[in-house]
N, C-alpha and C. Protein backbone atom coordinates (compact mmCIF):
# COMPACT_ATOMS: atom_id res chain seq x y z
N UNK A 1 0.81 -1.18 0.00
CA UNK A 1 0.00 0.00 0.00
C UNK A 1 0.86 1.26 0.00
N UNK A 2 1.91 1.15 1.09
CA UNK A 2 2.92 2.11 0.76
C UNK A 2 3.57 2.55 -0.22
N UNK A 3 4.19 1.64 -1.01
CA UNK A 3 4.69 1.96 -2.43
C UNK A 3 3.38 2.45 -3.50
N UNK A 4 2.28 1.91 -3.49
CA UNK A 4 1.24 2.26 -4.37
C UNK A 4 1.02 3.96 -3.96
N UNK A 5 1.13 3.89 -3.00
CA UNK A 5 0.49 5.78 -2.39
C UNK A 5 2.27 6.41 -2.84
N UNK A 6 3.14 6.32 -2.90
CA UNK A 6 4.23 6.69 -3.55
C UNK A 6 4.26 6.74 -4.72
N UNK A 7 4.23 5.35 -5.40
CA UNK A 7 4.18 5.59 -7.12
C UNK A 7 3.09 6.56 -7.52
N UNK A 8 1.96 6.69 -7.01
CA UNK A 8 0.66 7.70 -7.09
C UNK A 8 1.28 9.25 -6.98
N UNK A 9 1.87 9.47 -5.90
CA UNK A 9 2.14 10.51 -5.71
C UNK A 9 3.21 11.14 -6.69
N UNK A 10 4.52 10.44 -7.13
CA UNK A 10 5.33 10.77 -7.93
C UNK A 10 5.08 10.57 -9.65
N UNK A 11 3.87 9.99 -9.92
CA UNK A 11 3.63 9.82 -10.99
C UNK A 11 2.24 11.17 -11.05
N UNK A 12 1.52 11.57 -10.26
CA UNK A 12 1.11 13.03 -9.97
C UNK A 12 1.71 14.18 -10.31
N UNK A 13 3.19 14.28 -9.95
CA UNK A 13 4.18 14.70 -9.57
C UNK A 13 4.96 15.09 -11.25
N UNK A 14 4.55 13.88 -12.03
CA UNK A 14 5.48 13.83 -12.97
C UNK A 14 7.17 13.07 -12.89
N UNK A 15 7.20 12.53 -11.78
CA UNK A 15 8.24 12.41 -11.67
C UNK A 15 9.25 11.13 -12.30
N UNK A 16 10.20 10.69 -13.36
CA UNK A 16 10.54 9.70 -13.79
C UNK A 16 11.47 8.37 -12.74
N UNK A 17 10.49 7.21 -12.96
CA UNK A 17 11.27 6.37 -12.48
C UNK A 17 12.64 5.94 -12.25
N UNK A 18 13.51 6.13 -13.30
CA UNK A 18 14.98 6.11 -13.98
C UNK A 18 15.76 7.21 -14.06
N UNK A 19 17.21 6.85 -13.78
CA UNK A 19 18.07 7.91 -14.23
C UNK A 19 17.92 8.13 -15.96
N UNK A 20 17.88 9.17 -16.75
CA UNK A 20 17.81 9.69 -17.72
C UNK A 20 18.95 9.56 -18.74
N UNK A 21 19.27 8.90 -19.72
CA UNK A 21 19.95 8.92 -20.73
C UNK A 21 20.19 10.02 -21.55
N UNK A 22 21.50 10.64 -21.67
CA UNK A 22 21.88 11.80 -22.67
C UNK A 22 20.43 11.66 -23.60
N UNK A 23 20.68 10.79 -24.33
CA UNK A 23 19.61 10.41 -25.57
C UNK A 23 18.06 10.76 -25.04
N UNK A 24 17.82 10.82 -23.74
CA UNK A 24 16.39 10.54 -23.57
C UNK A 24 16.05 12.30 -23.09
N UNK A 25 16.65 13.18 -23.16
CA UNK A 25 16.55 14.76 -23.08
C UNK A 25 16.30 14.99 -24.37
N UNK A 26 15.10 15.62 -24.98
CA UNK A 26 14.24 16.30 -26.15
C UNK A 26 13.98 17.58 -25.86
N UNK A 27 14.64 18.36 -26.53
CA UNK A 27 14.23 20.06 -26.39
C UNK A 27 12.46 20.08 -25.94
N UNK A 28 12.48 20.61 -25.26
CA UNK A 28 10.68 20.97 -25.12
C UNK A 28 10.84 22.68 -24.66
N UNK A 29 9.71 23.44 -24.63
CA UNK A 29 9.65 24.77 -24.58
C UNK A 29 9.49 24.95 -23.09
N UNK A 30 9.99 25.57 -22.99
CA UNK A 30 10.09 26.37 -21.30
C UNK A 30 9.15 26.40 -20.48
N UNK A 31 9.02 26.03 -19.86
CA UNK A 31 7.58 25.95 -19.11
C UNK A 31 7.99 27.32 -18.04
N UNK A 32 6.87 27.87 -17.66
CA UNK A 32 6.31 29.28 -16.89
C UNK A 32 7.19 28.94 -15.79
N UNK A 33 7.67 29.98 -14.77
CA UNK A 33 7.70 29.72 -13.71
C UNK A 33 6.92 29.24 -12.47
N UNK A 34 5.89 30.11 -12.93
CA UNK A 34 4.52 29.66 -12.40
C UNK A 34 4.30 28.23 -11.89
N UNK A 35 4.43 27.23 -12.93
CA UNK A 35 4.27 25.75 -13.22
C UNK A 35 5.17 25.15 -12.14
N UNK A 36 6.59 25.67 -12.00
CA UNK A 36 7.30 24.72 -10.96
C UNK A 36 7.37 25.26 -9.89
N UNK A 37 6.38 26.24 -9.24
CA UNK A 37 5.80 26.71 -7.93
C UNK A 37 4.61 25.92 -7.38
N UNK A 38 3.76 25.83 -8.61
CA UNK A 38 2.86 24.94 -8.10
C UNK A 38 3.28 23.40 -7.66
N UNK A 39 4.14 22.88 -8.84
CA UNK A 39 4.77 21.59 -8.41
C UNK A 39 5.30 21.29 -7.01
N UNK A 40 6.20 22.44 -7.28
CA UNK A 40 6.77 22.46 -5.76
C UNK A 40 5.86 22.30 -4.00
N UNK A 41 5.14 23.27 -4.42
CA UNK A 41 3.66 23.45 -3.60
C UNK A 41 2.61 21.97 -3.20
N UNK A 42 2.57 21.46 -4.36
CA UNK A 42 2.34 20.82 -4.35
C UNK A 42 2.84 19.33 -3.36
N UNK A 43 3.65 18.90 -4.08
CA UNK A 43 4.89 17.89 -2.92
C UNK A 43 5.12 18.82 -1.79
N UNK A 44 5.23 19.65 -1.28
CA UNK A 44 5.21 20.00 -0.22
C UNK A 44 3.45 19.36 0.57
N UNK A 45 2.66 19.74 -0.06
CA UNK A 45 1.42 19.32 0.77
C UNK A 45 1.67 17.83 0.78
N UNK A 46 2.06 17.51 -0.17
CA UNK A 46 1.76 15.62 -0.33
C UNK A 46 2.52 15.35 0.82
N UNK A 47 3.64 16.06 1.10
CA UNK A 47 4.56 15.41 1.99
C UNK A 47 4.04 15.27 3.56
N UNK A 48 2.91 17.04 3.47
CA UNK A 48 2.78 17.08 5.06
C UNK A 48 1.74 16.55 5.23
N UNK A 49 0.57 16.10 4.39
CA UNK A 49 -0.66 15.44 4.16
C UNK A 49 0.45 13.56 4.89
N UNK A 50 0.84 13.29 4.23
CA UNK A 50 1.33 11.88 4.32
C UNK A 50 2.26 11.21 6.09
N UNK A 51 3.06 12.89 5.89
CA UNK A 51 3.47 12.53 7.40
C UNK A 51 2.32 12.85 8.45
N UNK A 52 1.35 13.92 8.59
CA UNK A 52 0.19 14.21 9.47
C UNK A 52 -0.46 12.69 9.36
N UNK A 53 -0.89 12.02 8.54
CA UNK A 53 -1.54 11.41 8.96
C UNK A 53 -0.64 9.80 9.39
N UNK A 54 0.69 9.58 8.75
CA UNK A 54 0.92 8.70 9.29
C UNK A 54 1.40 8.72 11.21
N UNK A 55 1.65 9.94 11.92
CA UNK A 55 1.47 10.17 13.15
C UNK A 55 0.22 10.38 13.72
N UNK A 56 -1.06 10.64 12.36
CA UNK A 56 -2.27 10.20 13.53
C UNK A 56 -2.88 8.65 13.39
N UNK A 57 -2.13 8.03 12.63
CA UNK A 57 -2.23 6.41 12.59
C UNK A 57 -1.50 6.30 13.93
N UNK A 58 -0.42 6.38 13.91
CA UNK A 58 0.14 5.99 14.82
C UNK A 58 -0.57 6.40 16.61
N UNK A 59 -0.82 7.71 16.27
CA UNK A 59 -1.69 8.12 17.86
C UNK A 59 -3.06 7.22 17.94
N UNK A 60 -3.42 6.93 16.54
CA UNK A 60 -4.72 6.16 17.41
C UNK A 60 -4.55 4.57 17.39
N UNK A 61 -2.86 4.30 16.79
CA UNK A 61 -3.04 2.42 16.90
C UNK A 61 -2.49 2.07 18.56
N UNK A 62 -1.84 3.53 19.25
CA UNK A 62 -1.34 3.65 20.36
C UNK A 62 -2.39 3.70 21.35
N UNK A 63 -4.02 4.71 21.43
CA UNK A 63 -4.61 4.54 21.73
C UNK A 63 -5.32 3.68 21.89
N UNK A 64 -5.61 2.84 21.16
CA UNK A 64 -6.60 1.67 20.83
C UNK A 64 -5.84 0.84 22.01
N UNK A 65 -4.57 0.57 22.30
CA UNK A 65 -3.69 -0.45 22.22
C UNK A 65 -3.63 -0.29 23.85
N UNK A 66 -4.20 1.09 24.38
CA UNK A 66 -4.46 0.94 25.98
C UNK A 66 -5.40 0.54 26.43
């Protein structure tokens, strides 16, 4: 489940599985600045979305467990 909510997130993300081959870089047009603020913005929430809740898993498998 872990890896599935990862590959989700980095494939969201855009992000490539593999290191990149000289050969596999294709001119493409510049993207806005705009665009890699949001990205950025983005993985930032995923990150604090993912750790918040894996510490409130944890507070309530701790609770349960008294």
């Amino acid at each position: 489940m872990r890896l599935l909510a990862l590959e989700l997130i980095l494939s969201l993300l855009d992000v490539r599985g593999h290191i990149p081959r000289f050969d596999d870089f294709r001119p493409t047009p510049a993207a806005p600045a705009s665009v890699g603020m949001v990205r950025a913005l983005a993985a930032a929430i995923a990150v604090f979305v993912v750790l918040s809740l894996a510490i409130w898993g944890t507070v309530a498998l701790a609770i349960s467990l008294l």
